[in-house]
C-alpha atoms as a PDB file:
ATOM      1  CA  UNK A   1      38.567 -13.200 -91.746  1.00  0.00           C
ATOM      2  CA  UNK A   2      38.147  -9.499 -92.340  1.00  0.00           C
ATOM      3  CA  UNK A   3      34.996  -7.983 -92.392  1.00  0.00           C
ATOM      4  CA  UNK A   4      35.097  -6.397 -95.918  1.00  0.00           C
ATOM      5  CA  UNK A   5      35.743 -10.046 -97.213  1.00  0.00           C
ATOM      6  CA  UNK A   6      32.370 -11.879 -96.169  1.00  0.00           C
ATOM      7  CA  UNK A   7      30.628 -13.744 -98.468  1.00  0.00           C
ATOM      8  CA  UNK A   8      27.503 -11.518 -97.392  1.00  0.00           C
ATOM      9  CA  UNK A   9      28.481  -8.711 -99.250  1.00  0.00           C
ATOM     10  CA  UNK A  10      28.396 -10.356-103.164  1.00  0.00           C
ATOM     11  CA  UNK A  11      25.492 -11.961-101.357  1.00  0.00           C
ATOM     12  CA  UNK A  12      23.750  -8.620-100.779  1.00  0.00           C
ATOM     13  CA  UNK A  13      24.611  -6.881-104.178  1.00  0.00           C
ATOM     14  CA  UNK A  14      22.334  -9.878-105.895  1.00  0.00           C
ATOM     15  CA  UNK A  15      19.622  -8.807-103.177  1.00  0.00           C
ATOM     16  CA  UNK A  16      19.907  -5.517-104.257  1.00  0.00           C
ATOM     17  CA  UNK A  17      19.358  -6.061-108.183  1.00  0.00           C
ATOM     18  CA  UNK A  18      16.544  -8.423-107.388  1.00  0.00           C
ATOM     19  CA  UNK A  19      15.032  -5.415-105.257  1.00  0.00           C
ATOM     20  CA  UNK A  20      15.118  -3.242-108.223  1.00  0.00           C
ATOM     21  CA  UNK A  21      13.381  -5.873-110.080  1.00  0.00           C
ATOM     22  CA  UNK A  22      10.461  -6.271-107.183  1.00  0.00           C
ATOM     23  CA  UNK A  23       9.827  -2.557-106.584  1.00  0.00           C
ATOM     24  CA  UNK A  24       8.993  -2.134-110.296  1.00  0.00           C
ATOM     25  CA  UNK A  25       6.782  -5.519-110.650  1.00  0.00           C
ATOM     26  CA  UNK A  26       5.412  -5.005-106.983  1.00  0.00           C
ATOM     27  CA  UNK A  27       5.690  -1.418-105.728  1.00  0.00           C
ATOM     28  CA  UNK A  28       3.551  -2.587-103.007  1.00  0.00           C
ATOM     29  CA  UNK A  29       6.418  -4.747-101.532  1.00  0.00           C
ATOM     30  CA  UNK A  30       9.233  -2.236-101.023  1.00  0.00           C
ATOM     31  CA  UNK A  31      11.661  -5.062 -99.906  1.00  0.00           C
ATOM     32  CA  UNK A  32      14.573  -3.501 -97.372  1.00  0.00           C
ATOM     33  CA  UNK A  33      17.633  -5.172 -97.352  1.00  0.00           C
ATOM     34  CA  UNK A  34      20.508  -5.307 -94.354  1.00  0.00           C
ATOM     35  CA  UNK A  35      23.488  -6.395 -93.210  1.00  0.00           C
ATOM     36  CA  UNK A  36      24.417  -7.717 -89.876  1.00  0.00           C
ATOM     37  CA  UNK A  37      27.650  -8.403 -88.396  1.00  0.00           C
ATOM     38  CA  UNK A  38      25.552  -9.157 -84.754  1.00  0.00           C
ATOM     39  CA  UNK A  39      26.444 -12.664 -84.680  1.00  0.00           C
ATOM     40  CA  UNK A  40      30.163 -12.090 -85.976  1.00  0.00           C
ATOM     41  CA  UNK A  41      29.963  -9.479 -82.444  1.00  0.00           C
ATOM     42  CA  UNK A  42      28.551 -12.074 -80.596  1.00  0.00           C
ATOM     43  CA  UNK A  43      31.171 -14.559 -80.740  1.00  0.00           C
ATOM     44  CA  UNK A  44      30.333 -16.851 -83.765  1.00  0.00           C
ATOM     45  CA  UNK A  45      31.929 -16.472 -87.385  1.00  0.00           C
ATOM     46  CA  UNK A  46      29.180 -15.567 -89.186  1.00  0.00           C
ATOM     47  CA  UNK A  47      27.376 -12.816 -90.800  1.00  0.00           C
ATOM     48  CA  UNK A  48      23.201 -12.443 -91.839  1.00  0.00           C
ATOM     49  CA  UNK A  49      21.562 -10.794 -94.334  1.00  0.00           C
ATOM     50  CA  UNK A  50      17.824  -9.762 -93.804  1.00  0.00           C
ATOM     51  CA  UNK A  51      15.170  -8.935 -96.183  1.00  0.00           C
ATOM     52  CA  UNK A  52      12.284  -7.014 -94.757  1.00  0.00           C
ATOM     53  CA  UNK A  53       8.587  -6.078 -95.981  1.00  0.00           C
ATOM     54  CA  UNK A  54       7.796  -3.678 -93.051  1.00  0.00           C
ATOM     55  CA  UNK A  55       4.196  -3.224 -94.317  1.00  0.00           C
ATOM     56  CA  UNK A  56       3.250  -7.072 -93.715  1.00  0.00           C
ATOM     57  CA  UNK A  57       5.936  -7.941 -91.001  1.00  0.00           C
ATOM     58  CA  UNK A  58       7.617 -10.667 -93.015  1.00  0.00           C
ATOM     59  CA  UNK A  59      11.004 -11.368 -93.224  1.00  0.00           C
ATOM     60  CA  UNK A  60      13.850 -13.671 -95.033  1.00  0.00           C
ATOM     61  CA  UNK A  61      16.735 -14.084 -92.575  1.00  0.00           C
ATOM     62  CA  UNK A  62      20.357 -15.915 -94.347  1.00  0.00           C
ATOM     63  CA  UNK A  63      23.071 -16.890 -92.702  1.00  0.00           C
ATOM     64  CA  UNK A  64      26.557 -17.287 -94.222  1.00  0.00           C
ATOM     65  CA  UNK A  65      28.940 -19.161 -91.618  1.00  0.00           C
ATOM     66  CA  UNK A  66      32.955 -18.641 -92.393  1.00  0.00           C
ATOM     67  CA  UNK A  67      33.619 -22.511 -92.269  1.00  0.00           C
ATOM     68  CA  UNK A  68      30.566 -23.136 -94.885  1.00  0.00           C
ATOM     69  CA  UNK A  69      31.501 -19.893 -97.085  1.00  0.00           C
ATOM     70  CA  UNK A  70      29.377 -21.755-100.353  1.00  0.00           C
ATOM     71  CA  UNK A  71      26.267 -22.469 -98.628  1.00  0.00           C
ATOM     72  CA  UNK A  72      23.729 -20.184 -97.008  1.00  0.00           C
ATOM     73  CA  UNK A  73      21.001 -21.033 -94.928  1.00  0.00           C
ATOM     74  CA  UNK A  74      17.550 -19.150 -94.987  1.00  0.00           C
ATOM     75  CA  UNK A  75      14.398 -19.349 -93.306  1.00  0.00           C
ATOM     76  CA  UNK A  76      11.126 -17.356 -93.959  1.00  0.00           C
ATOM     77  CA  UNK A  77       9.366 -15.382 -91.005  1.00  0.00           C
ATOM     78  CA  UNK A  78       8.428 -12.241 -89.228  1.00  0.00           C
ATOM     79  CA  UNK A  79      10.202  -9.199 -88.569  1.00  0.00           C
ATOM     80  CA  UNK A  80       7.845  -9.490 -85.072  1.00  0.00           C
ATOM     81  CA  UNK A  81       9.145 -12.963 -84.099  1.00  0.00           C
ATOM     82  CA  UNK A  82      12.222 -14.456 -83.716  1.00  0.00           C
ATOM     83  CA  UNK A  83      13.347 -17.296 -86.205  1.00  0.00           C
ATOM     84  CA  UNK A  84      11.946 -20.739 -85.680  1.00  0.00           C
ATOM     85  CA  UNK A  85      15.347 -21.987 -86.760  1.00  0.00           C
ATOM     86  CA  UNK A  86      14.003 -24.587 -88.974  1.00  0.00           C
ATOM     87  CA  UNK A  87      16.698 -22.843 -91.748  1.00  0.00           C
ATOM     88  CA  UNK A  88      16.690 -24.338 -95.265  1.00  0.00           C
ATOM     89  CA  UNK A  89      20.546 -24.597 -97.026  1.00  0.00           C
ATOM     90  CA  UNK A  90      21.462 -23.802-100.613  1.00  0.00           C
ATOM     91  CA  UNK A  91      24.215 -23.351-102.571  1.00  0.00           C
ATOM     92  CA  UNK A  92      25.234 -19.770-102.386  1.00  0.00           C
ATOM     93  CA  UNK A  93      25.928 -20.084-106.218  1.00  0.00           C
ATOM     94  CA  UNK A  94      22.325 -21.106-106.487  1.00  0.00           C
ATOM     95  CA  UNK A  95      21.160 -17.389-105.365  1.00  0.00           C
ATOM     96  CA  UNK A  96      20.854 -15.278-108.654  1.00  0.00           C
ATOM     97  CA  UNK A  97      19.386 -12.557-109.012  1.00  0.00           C
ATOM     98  CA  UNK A  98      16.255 -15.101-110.495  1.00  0.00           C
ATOM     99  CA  UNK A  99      16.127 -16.881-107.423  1.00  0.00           C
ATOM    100  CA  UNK A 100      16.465 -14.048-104.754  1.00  0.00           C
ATOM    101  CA  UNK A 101      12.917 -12.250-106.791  1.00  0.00           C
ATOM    102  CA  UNK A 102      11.261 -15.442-106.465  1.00  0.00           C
ATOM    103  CA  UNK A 103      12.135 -15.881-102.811  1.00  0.00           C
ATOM    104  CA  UNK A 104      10.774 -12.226-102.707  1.00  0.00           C
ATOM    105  CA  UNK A 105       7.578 -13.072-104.342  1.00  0.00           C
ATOM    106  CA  UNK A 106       7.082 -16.098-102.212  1.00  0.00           C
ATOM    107  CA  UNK A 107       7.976 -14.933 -98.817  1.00  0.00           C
ATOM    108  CA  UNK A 108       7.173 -11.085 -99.054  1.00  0.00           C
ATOM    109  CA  UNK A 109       3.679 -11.000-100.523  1.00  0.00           C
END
């Protein structure tokens, strides 16, 4: 698979509007969003997407695998630590822009 056609980027353009949303509700929050093609460089066909909250150190990691392109699996932690790998799976049609504000709110704050 080429790069420019991973899931992660439709993926990341939902972030983004939800971001909007949360900066103007929360301005406090200030939610960063990347891209990471690490494990993709690393041998294994997949690509993350974090979402970072500097100020509080906590972070949503998601992981899109090639050969599970319509599920993603998350977990909630800190930017300090590495993942527990105790990820959580859902659909990737399940993250709207809805759900990825109320991840935000819940794993952010």
């Amino acid at each position: 698979m080429k790069i420019k056609d991973a899931k992660i980027y439709p993926l990341s353009d939902i972030a983004k509007l939800a971001q909007a949303q949360i900066q103007q509700d929360f301005p406090e929050l200030d939610p960063i969003i990347g891209i990471s093609h690490n494990l993709r460089n690393a041998g294994f066909a997949a690509d993350t997407l974090t979402i970072d909250n500097i100020r509080n150190d906590k972070r949503i990691v998601m992981i899109v695998f090639d050969d599970q392109p319509e599920q993603v699996q998350y977990e909630y932690c800190r930017i300090s630590q590495d993942p527990n790998f105790e990820f959580t799976i859902i659909a990737l049609n399940d993250l709207t822009q809805d759900q990825f504000y109320a991840m935000m709110v819940e794993a952010l704050n």
